[in-house]
Structures are given as structure tokens and as C-alpha cells.
C-alpha atoms as a PDB file:
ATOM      1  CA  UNK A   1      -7.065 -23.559  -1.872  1.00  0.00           C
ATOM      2  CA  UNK A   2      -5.227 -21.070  -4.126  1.00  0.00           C
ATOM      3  CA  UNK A   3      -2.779 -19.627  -1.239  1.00  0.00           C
ATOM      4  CA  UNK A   4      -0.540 -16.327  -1.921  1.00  0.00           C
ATOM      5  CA  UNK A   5       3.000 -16.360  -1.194  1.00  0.00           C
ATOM      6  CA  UNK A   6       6.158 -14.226  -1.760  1.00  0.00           C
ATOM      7  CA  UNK A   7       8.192 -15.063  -4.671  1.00  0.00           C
ATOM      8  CA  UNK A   8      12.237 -14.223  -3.756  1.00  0.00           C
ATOM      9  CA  UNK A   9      12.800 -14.482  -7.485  1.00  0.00           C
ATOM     10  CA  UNK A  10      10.041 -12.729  -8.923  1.00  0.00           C
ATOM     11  CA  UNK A  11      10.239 -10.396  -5.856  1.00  0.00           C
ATOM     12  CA  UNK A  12       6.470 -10.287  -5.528  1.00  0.00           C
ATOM     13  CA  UNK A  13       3.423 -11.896  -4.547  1.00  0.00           C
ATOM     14  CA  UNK A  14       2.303 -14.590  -6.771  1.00  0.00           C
ATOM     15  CA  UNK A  15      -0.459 -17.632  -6.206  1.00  0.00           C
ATOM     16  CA  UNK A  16       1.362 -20.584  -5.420  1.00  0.00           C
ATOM     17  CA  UNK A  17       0.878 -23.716  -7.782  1.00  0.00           C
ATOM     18  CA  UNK A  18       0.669 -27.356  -6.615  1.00  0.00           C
ATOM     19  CA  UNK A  19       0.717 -26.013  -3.333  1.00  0.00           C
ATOM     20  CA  UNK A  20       0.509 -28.898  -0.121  1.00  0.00           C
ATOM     21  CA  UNK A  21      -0.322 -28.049   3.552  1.00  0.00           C
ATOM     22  CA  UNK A  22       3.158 -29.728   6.145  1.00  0.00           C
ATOM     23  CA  UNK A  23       3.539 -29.365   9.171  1.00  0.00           C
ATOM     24  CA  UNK A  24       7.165 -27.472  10.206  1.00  0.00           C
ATOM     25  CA  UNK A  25       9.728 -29.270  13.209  1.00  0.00           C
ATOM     26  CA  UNK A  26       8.087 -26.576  15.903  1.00  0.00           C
ATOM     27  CA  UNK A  27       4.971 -27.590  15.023  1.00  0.00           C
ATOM     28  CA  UNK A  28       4.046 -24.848  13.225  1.00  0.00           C
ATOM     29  CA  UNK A  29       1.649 -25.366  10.294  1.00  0.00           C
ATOM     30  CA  UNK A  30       2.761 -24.245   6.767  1.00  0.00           C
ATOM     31  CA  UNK A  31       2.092 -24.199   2.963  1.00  0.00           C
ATOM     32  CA  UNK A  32       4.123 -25.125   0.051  1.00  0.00           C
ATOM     33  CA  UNK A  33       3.995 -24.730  -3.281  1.00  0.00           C
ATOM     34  CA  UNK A  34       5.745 -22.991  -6.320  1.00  0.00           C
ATOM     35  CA  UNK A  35       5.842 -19.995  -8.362  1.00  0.00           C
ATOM     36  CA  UNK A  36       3.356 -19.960 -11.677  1.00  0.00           C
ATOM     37  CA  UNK A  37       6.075 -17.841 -13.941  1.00  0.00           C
ATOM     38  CA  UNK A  38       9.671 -19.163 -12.836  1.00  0.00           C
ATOM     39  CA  UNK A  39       8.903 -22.477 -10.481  1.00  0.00           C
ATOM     40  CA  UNK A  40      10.962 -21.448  -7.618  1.00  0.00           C
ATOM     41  CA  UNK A  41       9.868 -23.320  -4.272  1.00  0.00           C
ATOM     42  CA  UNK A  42       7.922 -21.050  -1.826  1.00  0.00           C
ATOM     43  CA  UNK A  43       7.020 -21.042   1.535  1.00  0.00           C
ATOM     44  CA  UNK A  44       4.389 -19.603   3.557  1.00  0.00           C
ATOM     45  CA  UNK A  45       4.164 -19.857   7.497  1.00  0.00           C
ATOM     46  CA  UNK A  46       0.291 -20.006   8.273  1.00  0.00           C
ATOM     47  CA  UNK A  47      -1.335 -18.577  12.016  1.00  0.00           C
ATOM     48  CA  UNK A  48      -2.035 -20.660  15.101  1.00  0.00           C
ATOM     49  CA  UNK A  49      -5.351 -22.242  14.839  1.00  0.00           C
END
């Protein structure tokens, strides 16, 4: 699906790898994945649908 996310390492925008689609304890859908350059988890909170 090739989702963007922010990278706190990098500190910048970066396409996150092996990224998976979970669902957060509100309910709250969300994508996870890591960084391509330095593998640090990241995190992206995705919109009501």
C-alpha cells in the first residue's frame, strides 16, 4: 500500500517498509511499519472511515 510516515530518527518523512494495518485500544485504525534507512518502528494514525 506503500504508506508515508514520520521517521523520529531520521526526522523526516520516509515510506514505511513491511508496513501492517492494527487496529489501536480506542478503536482507532492505524498503520505500522518501519523506516527503509535506519529500521526504527513507526506509526501512523489513519482517519475515521
Amino acid at each position: 500500500m506503500a504508506e508515508t510516515g514520520y521517521c523520529v530518527k531520521c526526522k523526516g518523512k520516509k515510506t514505511m517498509k513491511d508496513e501492517q494495518q492494527v487496529t489501536m485500544k480506542n478503536g482507532r485504525a492505524a498503520m505500522k511499519g518501519k523506516c527503509p534507512e535506519c529500521g526504527t518502528g513507526m506509526y501512523k494514525i489513519l482517519g475515521k472511515k
